[in-house]
N, C-alpha and C. Protein backbone atom coordinates (compact mmCIF):
# COMPACT_ATOMS: atom_id res chain seq x y z
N UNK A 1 18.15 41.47 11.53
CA UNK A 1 16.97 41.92 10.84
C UNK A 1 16.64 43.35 11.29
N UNK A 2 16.46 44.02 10.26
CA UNK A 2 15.73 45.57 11.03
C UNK A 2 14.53 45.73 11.14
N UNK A 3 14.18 46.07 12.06
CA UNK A 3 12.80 46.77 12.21
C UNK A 3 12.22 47.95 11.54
N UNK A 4 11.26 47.90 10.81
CA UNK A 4 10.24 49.59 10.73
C UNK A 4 9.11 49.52 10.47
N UNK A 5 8.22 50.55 10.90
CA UNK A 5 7.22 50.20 11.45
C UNK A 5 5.95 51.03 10.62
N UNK A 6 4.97 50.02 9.62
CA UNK A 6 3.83 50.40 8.89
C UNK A 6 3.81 51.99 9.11
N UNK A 7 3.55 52.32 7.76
CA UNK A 7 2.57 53.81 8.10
C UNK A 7 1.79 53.61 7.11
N UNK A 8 0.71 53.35 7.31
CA UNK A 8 -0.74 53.92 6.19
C UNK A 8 -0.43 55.10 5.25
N UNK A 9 -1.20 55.02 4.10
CA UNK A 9 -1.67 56.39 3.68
C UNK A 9 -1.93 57.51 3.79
N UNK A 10 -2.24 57.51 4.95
CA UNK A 10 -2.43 58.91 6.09
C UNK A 10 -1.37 59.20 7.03
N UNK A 11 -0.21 58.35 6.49
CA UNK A 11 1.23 58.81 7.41
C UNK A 11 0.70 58.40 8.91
N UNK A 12 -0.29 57.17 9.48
CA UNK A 12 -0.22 56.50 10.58
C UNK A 12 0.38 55.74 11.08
N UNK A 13 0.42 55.32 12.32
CA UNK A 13 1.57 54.06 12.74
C UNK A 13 0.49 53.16 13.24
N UNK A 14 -0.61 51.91 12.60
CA UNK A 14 -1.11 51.51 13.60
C UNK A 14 -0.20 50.64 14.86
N UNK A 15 0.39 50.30 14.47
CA UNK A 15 1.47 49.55 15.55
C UNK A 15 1.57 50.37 16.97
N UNK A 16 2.23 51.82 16.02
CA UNK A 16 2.23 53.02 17.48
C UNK A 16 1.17 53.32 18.31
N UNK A 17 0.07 53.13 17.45
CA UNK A 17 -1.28 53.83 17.84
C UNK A 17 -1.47 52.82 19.16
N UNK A 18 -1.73 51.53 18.18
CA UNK A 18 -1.75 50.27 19.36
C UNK A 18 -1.41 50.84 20.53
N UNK A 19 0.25 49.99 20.04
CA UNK A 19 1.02 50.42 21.46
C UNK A 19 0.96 51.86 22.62
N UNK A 20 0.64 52.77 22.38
CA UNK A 20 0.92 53.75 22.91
C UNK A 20 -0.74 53.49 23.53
N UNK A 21 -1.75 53.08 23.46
CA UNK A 21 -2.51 52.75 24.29
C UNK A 21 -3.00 51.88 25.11
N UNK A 22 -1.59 51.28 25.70
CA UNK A 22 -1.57 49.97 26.15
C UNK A 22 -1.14 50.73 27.78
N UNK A 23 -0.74 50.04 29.03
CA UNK A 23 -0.12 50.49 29.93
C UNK A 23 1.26 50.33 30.11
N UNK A 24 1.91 51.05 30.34
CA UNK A 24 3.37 51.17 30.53
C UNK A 24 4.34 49.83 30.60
N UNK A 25 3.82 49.24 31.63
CA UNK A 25 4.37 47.87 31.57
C UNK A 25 4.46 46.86 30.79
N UNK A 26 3.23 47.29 30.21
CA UNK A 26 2.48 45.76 28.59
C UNK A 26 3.72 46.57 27.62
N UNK A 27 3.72 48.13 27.64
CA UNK A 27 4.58 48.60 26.19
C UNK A 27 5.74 48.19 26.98
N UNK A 28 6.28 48.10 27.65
CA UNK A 28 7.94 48.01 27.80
C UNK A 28 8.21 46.48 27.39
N UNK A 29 6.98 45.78 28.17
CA UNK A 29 7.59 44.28 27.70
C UNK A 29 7.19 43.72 26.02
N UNK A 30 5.98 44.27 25.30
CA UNK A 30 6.29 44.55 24.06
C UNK A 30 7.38 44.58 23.21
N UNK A 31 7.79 46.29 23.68
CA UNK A 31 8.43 46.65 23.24
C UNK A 31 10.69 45.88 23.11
N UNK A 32 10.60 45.19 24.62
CA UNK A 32 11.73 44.37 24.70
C UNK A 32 11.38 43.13 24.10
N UNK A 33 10.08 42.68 23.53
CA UNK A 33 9.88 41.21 22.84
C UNK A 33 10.12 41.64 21.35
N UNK A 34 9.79 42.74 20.83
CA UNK A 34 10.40 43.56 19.38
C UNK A 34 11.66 43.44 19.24
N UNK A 35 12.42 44.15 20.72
CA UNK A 35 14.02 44.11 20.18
C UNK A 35 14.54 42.85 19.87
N UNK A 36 13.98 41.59 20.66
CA UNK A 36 14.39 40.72 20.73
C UNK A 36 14.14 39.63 19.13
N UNK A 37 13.23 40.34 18.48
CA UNK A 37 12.86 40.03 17.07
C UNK A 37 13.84 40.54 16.31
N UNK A 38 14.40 40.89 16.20
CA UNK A 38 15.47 42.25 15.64
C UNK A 38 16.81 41.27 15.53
N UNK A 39 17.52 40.84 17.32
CA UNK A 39 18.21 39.60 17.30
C UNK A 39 18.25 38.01 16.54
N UNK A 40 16.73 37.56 16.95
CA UNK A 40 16.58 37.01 16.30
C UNK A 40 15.21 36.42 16.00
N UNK A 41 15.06 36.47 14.41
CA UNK A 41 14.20 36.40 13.72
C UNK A 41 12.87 35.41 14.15
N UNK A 42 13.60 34.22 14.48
CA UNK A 42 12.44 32.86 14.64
C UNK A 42 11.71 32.84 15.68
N UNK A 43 11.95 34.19 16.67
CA UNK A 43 11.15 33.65 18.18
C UNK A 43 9.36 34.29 17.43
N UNK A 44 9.34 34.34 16.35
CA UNK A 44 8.34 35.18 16.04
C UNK A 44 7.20 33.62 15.15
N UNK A 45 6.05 33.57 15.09
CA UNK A 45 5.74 32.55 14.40
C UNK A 45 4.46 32.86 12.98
N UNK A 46 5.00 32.37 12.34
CA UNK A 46 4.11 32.63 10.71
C UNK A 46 2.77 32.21 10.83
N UNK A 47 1.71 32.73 10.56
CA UNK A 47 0.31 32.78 10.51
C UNK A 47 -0.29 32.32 9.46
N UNK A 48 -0.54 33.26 8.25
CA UNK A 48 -0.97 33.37 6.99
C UNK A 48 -0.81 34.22 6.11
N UNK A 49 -0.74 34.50 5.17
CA UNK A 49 -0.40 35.66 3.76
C UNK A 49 0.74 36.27 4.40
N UNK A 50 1.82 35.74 4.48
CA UNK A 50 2.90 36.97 5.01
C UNK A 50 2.88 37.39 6.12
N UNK A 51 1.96 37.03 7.38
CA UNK A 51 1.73 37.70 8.70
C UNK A 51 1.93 36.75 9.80
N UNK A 52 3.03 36.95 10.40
CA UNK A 52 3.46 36.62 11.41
C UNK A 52 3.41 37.45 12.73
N UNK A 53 3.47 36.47 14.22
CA UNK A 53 3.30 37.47 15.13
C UNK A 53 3.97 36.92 16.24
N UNK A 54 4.21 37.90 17.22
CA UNK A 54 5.01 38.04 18.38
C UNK A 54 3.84 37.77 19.29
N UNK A 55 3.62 36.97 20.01
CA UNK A 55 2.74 36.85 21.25
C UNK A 55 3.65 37.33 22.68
N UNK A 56 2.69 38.45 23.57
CA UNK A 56 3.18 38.19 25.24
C UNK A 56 2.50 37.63 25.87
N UNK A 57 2.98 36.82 26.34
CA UNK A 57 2.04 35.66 27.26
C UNK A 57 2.10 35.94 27.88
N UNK A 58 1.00 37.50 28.38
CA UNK A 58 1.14 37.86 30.20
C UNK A 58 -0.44 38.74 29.60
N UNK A 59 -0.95 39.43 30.79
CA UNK A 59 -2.00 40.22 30.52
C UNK A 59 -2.93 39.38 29.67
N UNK A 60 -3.59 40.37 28.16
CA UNK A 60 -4.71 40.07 27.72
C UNK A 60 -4.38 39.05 26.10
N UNK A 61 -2.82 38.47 26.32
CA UNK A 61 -2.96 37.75 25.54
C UNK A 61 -2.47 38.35 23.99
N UNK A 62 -1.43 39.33 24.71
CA UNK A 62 -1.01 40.67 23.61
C UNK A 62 -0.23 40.53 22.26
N UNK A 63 -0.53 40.41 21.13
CA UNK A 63 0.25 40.11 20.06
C UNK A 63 0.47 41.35 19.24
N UNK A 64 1.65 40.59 18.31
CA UNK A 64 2.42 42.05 17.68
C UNK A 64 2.13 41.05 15.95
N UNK A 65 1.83 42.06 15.16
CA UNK A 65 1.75 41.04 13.64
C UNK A 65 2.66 41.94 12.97
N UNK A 66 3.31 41.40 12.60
CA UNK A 66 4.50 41.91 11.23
C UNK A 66 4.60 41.24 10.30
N UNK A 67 5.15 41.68 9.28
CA UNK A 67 5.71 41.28 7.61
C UNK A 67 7.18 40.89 7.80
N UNK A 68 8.00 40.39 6.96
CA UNK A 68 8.91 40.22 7.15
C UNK A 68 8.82 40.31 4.87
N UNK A 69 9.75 41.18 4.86
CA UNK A 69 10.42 41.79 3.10
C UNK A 69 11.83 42.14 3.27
N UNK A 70 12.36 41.33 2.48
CA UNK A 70 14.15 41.24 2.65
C UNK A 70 14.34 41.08 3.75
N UNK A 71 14.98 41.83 3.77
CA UNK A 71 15.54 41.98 5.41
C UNK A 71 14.93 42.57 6.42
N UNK A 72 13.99 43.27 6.51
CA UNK A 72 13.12 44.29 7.22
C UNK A 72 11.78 43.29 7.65
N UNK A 73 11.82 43.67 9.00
CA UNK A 73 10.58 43.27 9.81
C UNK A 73 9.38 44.59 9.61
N UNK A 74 8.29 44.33 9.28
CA UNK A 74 7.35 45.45 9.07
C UNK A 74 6.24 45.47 10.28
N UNK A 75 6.71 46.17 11.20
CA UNK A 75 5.48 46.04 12.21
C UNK A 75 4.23 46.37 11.88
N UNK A 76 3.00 45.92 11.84
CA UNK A 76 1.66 46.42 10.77
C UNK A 76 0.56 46.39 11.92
N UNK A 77 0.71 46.14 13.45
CA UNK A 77 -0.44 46.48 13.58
C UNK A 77 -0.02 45.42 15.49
N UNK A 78 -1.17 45.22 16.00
CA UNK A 78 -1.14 44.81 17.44
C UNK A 78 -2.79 44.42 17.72
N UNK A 79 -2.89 43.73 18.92
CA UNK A 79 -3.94 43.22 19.42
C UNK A 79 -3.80 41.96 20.99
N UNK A 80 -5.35 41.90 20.81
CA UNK A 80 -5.07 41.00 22.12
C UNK A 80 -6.44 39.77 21.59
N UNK A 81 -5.95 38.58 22.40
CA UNK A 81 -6.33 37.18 21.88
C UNK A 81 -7.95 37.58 21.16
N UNK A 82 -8.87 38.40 22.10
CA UNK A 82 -10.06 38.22 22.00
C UNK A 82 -10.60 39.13 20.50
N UNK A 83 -9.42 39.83 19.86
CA UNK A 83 -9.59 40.18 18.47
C UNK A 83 -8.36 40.00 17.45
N UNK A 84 -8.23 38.70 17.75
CA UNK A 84 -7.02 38.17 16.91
C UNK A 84 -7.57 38.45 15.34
N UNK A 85 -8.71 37.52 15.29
CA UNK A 85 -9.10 37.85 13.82
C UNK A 85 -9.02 38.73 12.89
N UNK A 86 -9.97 39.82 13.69
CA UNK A 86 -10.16 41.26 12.86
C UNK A 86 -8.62 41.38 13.01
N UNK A 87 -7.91 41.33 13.70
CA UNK A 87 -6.39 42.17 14.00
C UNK A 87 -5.16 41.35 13.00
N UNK A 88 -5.66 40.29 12.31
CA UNK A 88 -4.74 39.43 11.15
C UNK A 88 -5.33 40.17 10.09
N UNK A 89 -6.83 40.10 10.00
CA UNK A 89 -7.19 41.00 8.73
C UNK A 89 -6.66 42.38 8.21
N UNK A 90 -7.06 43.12 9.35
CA UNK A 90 -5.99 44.26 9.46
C UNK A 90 -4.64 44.29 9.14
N UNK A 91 -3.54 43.77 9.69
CA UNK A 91 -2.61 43.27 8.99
C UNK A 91 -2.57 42.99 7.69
N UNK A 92 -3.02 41.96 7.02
CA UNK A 92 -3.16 41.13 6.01
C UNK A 92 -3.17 43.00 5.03
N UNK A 93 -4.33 43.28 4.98
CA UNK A 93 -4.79 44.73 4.04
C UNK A 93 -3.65 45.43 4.20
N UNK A 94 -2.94 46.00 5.31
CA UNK A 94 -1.64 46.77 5.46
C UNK A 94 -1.01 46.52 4.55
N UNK A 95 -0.40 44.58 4.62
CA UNK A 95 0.91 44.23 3.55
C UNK A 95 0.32 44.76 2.25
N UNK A 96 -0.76 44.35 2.06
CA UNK A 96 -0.64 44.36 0.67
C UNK A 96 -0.71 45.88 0.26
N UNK A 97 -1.13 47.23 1.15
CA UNK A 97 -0.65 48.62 0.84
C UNK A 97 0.75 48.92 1.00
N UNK A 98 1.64 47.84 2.02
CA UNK A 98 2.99 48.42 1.66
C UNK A 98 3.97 47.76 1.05
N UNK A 99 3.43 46.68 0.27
CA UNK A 99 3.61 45.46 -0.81
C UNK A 99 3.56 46.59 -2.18
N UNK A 100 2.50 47.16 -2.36
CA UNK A 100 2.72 48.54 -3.38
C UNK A 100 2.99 49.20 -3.39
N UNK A 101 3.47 50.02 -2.07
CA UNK A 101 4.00 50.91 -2.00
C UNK A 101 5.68 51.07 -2.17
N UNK A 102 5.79 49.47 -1.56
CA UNK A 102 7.52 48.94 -1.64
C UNK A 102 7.54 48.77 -3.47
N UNK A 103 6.74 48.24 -4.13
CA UNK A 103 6.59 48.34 -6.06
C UNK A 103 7.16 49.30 -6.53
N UNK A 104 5.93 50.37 -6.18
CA UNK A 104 5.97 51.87 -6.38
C UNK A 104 7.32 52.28 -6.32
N UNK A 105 8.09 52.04 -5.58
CA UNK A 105 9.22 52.86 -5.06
C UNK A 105 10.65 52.04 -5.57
N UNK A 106 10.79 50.11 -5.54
CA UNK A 106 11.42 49.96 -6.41
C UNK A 106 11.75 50.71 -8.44
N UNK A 107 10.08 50.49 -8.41
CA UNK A 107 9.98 51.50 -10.17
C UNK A 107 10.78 52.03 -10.23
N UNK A 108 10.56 53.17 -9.17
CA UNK A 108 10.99 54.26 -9.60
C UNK A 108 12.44 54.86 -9.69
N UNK A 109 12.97 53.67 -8.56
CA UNK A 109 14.51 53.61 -7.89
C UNK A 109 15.30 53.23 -9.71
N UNK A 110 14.66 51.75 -10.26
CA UNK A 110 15.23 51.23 -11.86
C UNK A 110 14.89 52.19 -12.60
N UNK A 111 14.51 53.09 -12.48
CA UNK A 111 14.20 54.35 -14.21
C UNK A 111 15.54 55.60 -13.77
């Protein structure tokens, strides 16, 4: 499966944003629970509307939410247990901007 990773409308990464304000150690082990999504697909578990997530069971309870379209894992965003909610919602709104944006761009690929 490949990985790539949301950008908003404004050419953002919330995923990056997340991550890059986490501490060194939380991003490395993150970041090796991602690759390991990449290998293989199922260590990851389905939520709701398309949003699935990577939990680290260390620290504050750190999750990763992605899409999964064809073949591509869509990283859309990050959080920790005590704002899971807002942080699925978030997600959830992402897919469906890069649910149109992936439209948009099939169109245009068939003309």
């Amino acid at each position: 499966m490949k990985i790539s990773i949301y950008k908003n409308n404004s050419d953002r990464e919330p995923y990056t944003q997340w991550l890059n304000g986490l501490d060194k150690p939380f991003r490395e082990r993150i970041e090796a629970l991602v690759e390991r999504l990449e290998d293989n697909p199922q260590i990851g578990k389905y939520l709701t509307d398309g949003i699935s997530e990577l939990k680290l069971r260390r620290g504050a309870g750190y999750r990763v939410y992605y899409s999964v379209i064809d073949d591509t894992a869509y990283l859309q965003g990050g959080g920790e247990k005590a704002t899971q909610a807002k942080d699925i919602y978030a997600a959830a709104w992402n897919l469906e901007k890069l649910k149109g944006r992936l439209s948009k761009q099939a169109e245009v690929r068939s003309r």
